[in-house]
PDB file of N, CA and C in Angstrom:
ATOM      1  N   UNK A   1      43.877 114.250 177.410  1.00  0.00           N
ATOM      2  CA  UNK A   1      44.673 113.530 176.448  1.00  0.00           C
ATOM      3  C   UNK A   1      45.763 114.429 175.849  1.00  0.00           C
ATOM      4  N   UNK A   2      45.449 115.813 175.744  1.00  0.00           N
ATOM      5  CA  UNK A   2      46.367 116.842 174.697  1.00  0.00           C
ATOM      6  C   UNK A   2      47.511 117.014 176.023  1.00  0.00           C
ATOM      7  N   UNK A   3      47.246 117.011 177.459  1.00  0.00           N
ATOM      8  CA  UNK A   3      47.977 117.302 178.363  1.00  0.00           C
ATOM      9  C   UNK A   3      49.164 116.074 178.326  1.00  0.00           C
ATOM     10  N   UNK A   4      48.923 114.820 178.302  1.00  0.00           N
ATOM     11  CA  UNK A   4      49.384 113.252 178.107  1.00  0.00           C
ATOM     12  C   UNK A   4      50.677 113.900 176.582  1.00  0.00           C
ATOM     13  N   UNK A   5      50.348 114.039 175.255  1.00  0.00           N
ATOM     14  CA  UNK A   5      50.865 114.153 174.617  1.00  0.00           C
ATOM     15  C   UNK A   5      52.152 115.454 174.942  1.00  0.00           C
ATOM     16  N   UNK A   6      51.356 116.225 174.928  1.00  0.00           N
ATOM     17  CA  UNK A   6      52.515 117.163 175.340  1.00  0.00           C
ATOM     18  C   UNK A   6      53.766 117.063 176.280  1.00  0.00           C
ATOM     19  N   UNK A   7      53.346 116.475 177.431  1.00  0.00           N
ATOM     20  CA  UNK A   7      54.732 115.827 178.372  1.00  0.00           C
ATOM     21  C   UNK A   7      55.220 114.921 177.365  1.00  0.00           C
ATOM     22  N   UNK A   8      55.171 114.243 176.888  1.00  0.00           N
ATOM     23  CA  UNK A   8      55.553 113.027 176.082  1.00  0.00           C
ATOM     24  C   UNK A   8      56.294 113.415 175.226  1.00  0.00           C
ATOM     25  N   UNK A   9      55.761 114.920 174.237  1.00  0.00           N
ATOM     26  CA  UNK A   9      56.671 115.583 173.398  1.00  0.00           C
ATOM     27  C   UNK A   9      57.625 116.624 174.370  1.00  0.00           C
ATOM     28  N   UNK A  10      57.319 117.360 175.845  1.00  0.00           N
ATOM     29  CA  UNK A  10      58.515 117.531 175.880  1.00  0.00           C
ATOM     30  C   UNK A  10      59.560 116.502 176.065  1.00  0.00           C
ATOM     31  N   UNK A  11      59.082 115.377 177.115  1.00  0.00           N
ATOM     32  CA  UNK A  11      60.252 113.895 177.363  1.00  0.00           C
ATOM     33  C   UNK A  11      60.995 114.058 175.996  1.00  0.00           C
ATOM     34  N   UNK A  12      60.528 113.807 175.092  1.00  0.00           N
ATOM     35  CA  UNK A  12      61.305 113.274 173.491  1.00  0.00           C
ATOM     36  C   UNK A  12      62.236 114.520 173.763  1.00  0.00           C
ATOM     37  N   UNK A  13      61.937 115.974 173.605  1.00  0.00           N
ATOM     38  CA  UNK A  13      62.921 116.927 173.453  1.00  0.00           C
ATOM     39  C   UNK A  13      63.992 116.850 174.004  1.00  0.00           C
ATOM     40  N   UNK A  14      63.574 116.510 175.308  1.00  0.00           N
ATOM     41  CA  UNK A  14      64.469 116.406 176.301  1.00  0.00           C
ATOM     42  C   UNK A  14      65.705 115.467 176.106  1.00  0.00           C
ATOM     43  N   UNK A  15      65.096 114.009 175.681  1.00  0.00           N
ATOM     44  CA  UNK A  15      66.183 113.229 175.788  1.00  0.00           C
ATOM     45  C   UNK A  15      66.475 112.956 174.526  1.00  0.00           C
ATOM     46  N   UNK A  16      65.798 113.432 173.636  1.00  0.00           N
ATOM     47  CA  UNK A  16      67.053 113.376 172.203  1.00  0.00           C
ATOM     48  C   UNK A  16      67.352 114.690 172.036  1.00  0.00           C
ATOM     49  N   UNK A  17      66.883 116.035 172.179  1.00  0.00           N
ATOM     50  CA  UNK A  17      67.473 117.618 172.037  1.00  0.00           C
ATOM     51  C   UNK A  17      68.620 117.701 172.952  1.00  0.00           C
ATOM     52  N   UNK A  18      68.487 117.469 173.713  1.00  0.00           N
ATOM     53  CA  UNK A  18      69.879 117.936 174.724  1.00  0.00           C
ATOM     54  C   UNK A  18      70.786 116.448 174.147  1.00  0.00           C
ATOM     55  N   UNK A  19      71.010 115.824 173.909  1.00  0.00           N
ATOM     56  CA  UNK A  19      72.170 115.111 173.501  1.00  0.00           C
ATOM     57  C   UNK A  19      72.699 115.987 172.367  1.00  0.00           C
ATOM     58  N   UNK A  20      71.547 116.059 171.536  1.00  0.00           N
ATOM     59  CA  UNK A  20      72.052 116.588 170.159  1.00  0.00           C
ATOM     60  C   UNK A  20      72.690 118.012 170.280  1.00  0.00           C
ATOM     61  N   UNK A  21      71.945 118.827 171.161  1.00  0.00           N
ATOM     62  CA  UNK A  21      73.025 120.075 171.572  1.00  0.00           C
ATOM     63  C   UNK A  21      74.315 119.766 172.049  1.00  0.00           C
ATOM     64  N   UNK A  22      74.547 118.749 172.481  1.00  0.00           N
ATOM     65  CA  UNK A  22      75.784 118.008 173.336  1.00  0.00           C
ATOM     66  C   UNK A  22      76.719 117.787 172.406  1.00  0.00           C
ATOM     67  N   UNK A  23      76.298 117.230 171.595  1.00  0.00           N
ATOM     68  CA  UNK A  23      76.955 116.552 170.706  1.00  0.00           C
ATOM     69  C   UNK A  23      77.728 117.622 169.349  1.00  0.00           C
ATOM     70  N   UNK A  24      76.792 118.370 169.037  1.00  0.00           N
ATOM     71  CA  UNK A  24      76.850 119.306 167.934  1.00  0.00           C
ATOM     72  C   UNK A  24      77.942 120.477 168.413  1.00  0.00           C
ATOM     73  N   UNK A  25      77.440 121.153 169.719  1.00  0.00           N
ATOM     74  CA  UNK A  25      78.360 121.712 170.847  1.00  0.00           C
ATOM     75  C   UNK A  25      80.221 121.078 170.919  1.00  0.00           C
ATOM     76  N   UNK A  26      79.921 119.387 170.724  1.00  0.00           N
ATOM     77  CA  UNK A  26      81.087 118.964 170.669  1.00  0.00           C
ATOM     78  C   UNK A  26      81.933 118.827 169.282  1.00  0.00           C
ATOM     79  N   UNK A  27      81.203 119.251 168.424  1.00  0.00           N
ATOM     80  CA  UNK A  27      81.605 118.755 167.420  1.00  0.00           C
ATOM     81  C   UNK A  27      81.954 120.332 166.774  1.00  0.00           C
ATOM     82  N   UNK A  28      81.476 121.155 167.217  1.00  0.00           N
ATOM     83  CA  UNK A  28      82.277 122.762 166.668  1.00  0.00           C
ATOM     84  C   UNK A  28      83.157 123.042 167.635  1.00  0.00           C
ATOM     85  N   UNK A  29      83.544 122.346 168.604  1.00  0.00           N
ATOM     86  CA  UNK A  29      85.194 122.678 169.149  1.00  0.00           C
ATOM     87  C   UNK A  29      86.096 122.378 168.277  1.00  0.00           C
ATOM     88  N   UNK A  30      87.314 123.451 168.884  1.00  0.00           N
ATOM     89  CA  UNK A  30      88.113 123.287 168.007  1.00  0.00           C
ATOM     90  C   UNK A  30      89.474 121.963 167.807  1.00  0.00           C
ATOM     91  N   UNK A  31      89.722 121.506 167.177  1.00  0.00           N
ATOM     92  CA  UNK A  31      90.324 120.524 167.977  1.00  0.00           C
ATOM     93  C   UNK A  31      91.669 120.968 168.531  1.00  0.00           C
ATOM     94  N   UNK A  32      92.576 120.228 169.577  1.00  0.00           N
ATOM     95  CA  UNK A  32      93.800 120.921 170.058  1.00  0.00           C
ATOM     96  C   UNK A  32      94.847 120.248 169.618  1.00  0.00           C
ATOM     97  N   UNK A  33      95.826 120.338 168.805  1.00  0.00           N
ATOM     98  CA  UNK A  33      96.453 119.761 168.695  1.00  0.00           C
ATOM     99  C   UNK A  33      97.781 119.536 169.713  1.00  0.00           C
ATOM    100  N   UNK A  34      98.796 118.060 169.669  1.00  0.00           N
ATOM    101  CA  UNK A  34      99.035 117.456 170.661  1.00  0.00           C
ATOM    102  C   UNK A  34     100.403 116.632 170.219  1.00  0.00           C
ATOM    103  N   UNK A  35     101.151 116.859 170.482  1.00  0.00           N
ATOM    104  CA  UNK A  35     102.416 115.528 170.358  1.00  0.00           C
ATOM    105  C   UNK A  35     102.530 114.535 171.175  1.00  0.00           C
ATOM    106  N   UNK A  36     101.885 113.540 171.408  1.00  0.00           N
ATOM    107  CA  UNK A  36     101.654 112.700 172.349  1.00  0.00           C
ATOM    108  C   UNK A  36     102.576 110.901 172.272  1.00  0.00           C
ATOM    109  N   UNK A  37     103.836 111.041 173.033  1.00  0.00           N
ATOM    110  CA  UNK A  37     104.491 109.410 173.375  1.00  0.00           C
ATOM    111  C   UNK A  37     103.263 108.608 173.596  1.00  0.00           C
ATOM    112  N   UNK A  38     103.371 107.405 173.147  1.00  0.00           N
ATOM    113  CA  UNK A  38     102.017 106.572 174.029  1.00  0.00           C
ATOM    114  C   UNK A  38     103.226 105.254 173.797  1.00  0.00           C
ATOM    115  N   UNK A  39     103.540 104.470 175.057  1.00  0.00           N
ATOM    116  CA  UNK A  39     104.655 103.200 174.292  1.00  0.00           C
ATOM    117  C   UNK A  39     103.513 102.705 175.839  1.00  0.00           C
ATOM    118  N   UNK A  40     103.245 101.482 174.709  1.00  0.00           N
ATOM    119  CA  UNK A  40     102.219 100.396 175.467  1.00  0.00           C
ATOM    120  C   UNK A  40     103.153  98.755 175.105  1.00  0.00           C
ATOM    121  N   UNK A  41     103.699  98.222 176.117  1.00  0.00           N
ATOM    122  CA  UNK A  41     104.402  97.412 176.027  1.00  0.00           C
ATOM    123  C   UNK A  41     103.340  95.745 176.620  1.00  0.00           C
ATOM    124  N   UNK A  42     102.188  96.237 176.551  1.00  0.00           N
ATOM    125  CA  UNK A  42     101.281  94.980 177.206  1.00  0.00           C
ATOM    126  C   UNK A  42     100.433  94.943 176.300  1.00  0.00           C
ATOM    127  N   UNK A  43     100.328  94.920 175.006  1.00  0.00           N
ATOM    128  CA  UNK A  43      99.014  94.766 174.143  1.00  0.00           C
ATOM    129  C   UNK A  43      99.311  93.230 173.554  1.00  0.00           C
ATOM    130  N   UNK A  44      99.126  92.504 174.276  1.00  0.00           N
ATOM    131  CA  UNK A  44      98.418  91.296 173.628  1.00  0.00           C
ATOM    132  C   UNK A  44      97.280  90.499 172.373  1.00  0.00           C
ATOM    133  N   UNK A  45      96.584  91.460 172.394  1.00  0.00           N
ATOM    134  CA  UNK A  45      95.953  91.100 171.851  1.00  0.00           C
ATOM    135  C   UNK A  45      95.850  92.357 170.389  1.00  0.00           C
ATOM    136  N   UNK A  46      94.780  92.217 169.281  1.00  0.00           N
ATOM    137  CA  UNK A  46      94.542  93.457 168.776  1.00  0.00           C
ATOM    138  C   UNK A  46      93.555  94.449 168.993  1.00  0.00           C
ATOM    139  N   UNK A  47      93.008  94.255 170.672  1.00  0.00           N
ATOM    140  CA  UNK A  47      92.109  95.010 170.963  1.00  0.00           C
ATOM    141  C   UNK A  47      93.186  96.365 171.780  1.00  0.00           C
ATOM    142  N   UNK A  48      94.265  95.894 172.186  1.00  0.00           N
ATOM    143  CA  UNK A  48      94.682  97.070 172.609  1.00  0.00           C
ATOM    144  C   UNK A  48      94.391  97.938 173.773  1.00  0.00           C
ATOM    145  N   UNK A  49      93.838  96.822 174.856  1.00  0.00           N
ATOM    146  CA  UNK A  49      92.795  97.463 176.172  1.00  0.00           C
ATOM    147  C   UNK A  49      93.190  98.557 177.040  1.00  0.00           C
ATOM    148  N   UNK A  50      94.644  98.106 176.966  1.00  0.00           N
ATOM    149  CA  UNK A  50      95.996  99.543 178.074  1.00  0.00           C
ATOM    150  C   UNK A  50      95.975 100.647 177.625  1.00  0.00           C
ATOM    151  N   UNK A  51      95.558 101.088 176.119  1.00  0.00           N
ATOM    152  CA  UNK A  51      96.022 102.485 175.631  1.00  0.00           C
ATOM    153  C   UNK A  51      94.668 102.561 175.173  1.00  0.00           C
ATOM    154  N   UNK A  52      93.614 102.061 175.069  1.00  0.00           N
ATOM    155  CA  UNK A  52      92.390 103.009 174.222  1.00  0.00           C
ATOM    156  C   UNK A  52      91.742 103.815 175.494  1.00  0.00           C
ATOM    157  N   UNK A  53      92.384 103.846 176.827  1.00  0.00           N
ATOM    158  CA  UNK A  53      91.876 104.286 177.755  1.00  0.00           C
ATOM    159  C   UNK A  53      92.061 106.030 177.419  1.00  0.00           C
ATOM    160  N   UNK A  54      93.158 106.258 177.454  1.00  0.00           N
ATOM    161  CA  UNK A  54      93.804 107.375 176.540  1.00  0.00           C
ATOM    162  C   UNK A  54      93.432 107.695 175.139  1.00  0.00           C
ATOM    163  N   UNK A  55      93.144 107.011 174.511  1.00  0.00           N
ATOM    164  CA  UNK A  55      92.862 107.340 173.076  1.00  0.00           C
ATOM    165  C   UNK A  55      90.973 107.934 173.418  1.00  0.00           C
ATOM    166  N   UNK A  56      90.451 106.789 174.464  1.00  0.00           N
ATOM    167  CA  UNK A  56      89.002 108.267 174.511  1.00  0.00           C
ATOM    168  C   UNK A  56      89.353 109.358 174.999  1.00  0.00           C
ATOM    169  N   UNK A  57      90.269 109.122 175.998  1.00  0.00           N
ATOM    170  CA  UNK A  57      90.240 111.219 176.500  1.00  0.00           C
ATOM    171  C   UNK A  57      90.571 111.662 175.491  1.00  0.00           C
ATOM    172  N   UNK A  58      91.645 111.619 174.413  1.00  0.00           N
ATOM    173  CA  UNK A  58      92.200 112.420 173.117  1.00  0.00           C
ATOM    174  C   UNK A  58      91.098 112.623 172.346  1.00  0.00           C
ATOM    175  N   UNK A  59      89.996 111.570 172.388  1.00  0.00           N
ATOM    176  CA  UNK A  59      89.162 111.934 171.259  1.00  0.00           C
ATOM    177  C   UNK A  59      88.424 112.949 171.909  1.00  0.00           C
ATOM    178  N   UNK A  60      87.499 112.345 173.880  1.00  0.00           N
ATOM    179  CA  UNK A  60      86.686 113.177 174.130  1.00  0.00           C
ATOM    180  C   UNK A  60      87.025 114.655 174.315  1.00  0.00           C
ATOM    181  N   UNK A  61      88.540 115.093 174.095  1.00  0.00           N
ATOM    182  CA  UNK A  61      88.438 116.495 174.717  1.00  0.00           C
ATOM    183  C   UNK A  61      89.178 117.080 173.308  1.00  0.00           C
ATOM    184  N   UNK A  62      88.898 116.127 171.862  1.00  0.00           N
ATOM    185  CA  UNK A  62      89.489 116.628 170.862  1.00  0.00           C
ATOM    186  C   UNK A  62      90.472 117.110 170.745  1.00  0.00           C
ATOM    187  N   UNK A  63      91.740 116.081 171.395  1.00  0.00           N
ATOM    188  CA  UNK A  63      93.049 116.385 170.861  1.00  0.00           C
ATOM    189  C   UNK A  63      93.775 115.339 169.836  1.00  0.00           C
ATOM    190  N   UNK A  64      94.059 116.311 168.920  1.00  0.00           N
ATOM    191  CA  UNK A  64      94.520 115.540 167.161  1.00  0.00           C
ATOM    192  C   UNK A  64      95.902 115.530 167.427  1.00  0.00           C
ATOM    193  N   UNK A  65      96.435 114.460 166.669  1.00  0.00           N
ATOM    194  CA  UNK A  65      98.091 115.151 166.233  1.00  0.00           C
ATOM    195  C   UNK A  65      98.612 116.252 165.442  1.00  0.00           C
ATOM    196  N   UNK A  66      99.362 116.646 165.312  1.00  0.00           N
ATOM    197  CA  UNK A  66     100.275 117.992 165.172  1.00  0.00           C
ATOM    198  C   UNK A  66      99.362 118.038 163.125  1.00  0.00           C
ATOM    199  N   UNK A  67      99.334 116.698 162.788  1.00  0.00           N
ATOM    200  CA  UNK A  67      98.747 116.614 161.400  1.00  0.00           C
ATOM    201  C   UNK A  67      97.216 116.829 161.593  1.00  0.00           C
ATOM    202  N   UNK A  68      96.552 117.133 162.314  1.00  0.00           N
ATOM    203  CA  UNK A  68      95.231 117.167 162.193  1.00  0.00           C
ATOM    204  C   UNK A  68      94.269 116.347 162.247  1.00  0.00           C
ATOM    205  N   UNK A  69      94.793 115.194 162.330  1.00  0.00           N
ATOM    206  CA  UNK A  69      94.367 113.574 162.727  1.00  0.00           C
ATOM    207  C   UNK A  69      93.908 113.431 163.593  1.00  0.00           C
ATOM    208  N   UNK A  70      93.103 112.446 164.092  1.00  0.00           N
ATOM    209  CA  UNK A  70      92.784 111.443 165.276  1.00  0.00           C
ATOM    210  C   UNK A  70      93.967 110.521 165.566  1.00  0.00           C
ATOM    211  N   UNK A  71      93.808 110.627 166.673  1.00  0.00           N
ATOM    212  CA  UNK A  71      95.092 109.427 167.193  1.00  0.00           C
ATOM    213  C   UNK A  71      94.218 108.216 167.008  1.00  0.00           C
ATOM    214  N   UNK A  72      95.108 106.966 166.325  1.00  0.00           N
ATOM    215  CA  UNK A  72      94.107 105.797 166.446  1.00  0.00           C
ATOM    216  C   UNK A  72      95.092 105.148 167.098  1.00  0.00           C
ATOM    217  N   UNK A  73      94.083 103.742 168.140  1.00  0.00           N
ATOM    218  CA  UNK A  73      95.030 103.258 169.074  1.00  0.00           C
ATOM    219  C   UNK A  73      95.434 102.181 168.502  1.00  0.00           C
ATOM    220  N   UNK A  74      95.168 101.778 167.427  1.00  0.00           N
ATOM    221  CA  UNK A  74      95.914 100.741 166.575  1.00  0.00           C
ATOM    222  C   UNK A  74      97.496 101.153 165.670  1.00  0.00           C
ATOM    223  N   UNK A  75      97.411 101.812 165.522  1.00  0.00           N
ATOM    224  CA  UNK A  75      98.976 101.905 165.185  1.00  0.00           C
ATOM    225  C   UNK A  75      99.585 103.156 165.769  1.00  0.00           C
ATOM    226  N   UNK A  76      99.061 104.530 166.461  1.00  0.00           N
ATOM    227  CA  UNK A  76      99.909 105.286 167.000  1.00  0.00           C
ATOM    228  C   UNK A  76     100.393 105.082 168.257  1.00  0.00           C
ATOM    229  N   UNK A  77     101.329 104.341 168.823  1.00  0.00           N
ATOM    230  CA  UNK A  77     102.109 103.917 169.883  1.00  0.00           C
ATOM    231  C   UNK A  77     103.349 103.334 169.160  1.00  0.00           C
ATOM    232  N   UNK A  78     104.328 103.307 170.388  1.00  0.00           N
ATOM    233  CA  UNK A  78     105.486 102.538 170.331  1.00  0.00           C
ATOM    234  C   UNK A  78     105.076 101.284 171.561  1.00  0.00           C
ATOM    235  N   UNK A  79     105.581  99.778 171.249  1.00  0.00           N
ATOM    236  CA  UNK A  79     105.774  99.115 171.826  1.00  0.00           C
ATOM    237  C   UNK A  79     105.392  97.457 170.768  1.00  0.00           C
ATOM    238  N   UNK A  80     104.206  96.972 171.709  1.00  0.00           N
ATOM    239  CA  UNK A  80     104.363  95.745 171.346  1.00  0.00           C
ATOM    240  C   UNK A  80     103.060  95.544 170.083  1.00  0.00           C
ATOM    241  N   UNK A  81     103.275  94.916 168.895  1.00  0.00           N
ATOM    242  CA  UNK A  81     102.275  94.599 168.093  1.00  0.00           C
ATOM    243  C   UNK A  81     102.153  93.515 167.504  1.00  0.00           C
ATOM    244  N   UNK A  82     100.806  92.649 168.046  1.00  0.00           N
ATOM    245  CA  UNK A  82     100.345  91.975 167.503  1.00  0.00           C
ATOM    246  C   UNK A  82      99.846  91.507 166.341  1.00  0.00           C
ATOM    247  N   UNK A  83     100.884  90.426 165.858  1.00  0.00           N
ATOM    248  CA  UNK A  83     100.117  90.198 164.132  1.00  0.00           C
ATOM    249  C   UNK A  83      99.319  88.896 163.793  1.00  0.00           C
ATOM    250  N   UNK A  84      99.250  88.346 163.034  1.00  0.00           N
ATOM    251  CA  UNK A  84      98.047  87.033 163.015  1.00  0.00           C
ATOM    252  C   UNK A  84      99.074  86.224 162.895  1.00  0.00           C
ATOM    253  N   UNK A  85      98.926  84.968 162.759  1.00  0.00           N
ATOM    254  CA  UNK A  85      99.700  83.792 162.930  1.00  0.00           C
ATOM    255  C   UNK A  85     100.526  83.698 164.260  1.00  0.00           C
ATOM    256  N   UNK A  86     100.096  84.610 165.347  1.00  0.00           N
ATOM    257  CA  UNK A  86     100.889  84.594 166.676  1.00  0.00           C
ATOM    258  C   UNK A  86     102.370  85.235 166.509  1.00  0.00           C
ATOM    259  N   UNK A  87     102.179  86.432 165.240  1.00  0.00           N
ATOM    260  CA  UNK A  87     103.650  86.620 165.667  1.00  0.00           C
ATOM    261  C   UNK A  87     103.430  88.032 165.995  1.00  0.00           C
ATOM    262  N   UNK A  88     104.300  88.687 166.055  1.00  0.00           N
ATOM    263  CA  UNK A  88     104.471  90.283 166.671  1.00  0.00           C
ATOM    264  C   UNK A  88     105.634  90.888 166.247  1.00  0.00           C
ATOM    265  N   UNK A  89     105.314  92.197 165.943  1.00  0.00           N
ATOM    266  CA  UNK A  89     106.150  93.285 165.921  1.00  0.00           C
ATOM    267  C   UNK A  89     106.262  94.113 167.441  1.00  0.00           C
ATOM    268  N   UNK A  90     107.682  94.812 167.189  1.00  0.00           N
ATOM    269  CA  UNK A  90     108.305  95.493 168.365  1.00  0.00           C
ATOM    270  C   UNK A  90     108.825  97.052 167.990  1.00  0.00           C
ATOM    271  N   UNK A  91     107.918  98.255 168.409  1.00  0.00           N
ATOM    272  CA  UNK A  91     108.610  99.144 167.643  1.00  0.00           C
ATOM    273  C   UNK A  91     108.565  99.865 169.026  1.00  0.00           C
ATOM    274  N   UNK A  92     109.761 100.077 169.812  1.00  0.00           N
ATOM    275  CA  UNK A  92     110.311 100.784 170.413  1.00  0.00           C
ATOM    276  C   UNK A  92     111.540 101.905 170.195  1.00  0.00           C
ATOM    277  N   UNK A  93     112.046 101.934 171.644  1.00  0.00           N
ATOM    278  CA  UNK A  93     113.389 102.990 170.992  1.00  0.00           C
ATOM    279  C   UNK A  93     114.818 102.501 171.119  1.00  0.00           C
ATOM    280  N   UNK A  94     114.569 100.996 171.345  1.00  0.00           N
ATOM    281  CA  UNK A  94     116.289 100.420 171.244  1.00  0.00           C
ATOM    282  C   UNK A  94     116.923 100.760 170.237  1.00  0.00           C
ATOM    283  N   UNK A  95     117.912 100.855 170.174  1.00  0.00           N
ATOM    284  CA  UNK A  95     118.754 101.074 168.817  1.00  0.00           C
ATOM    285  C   UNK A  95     119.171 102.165 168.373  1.00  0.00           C
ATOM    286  N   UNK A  96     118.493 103.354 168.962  1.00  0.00           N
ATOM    287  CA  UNK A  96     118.242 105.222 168.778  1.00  0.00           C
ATOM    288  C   UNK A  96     119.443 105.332 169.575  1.00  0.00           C
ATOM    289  N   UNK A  97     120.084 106.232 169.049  1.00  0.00           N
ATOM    290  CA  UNK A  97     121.486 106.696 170.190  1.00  0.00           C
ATOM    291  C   UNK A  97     121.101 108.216 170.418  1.00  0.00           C
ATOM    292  N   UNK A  98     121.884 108.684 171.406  1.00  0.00           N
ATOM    293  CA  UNK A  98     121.032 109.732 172.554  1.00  0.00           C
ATOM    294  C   UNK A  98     120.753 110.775 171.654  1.00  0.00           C
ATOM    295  N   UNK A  99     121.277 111.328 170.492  1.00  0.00           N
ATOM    296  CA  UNK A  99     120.735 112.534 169.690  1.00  0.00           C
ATOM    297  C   UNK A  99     119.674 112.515 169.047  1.00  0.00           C
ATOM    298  N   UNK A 100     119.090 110.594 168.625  1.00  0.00           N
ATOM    299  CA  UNK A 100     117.871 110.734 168.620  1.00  0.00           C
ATOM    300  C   UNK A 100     116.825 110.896 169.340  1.00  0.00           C
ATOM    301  N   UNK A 101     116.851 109.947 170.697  1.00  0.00           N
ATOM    302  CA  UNK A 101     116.225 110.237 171.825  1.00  0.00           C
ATOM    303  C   UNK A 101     116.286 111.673 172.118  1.00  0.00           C
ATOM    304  N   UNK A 102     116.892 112.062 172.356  1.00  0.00           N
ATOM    305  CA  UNK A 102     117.272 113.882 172.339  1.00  0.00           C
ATOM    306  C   UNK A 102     116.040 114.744 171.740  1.00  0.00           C
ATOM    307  N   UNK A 103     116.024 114.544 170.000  1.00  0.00           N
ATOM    308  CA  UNK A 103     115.132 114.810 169.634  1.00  0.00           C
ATOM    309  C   UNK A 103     113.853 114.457 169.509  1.00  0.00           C
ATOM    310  N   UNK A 104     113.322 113.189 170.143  1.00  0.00           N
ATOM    311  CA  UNK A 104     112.183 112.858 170.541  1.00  0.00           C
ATOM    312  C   UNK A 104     111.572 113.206 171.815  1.00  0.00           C
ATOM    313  N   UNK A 105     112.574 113.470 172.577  1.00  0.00           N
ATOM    314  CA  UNK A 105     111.875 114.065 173.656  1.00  0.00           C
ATOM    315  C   UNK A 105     111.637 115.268 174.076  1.00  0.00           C
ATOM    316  N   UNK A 106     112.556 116.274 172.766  1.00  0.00           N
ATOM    317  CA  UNK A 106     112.120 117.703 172.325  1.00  0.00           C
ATOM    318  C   UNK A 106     110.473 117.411 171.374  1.00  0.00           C
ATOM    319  N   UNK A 107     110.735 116.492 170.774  1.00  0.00           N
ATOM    320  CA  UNK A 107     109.193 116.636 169.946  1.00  0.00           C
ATOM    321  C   UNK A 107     107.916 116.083 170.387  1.00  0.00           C
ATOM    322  N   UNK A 108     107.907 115.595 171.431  1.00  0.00           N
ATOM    323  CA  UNK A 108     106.146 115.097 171.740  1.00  0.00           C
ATOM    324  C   UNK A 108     106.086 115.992 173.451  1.00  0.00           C
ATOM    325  N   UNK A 109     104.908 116.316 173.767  1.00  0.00           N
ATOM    326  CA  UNK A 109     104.846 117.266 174.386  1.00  0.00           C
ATOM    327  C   UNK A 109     104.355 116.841 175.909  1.00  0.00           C
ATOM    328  N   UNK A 110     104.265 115.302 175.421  1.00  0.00           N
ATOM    329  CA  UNK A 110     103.621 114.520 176.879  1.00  0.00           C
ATOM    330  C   UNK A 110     103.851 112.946 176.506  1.00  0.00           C
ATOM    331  N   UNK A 111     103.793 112.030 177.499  1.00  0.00           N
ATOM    332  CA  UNK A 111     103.870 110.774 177.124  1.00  0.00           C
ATOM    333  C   UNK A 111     103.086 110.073 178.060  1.00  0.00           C
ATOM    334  N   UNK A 112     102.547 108.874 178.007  1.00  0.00           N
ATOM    335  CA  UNK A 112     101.971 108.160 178.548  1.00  0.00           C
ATOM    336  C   UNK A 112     102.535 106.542 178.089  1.00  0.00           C
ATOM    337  N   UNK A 113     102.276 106.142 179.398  1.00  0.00           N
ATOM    338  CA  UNK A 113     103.388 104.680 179.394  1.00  0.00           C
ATOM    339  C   UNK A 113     102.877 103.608 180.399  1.00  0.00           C
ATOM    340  N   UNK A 114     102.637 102.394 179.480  1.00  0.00           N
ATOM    341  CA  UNK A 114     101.567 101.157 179.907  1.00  0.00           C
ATOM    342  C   UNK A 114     102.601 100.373 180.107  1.00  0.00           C
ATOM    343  N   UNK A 115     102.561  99.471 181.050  1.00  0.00           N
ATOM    344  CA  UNK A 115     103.398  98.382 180.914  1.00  0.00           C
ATOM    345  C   UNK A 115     102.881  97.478 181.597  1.00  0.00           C
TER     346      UNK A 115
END
């Protein structure tokens, strides 16, 4: 019976200790920070399905913005946004003339682009 218990208490170690090393392990990295374009021009809805694909790698490999933040995939992008009553906002880069573009594409360090 003491032989029965003991596998049983290592099983438990096993499968809740090693997550928790996993996890804890993940959680004293440092985070990297990141200037990241994200312009998702297909979000329909407010789930946002095209860009949270990206928003887990940023979280899983802990890259923040330049502020120390989490990227959230609800409002850090340019493109299309969904509001209630069926209407939408549009925040792209029409309208920017080339010295702004200029300087936006000196300031984010990578981009990613849904359409």
């Amino acid at each position: 019976m003491k032989k029965r218990y003991k596998a049983l208490l290592v099983l438990a170690v096993i499968f809740i200790g090693i997550p928790f090393v996993l996890w804890l392990a993940w959680l004293l990295t440092t985070p990297k920070p990141i200037s990241l374009f994200i312009m998702d021009k297909t979000s329909h809805t407010e789930y946002k399905i095209r860009h949270r694909a990206i928003n887990w790698v940023l979280k899983h490999y802990r890259f923040v913005k330049p502020n120390g933040k989490d990227y959230s995939p609800d409002v850090d992008y340019y493109g299309f946004y969904p509001n209630a009553n069926a209407t939408f906002t549009i925040r792209d880069l029409t309208g920017l003339n080339p010295l702004e573009i200029n300087r936006i594409s000196i300031q984010y360090h990578a981009a990613y682009y849904v359409d």
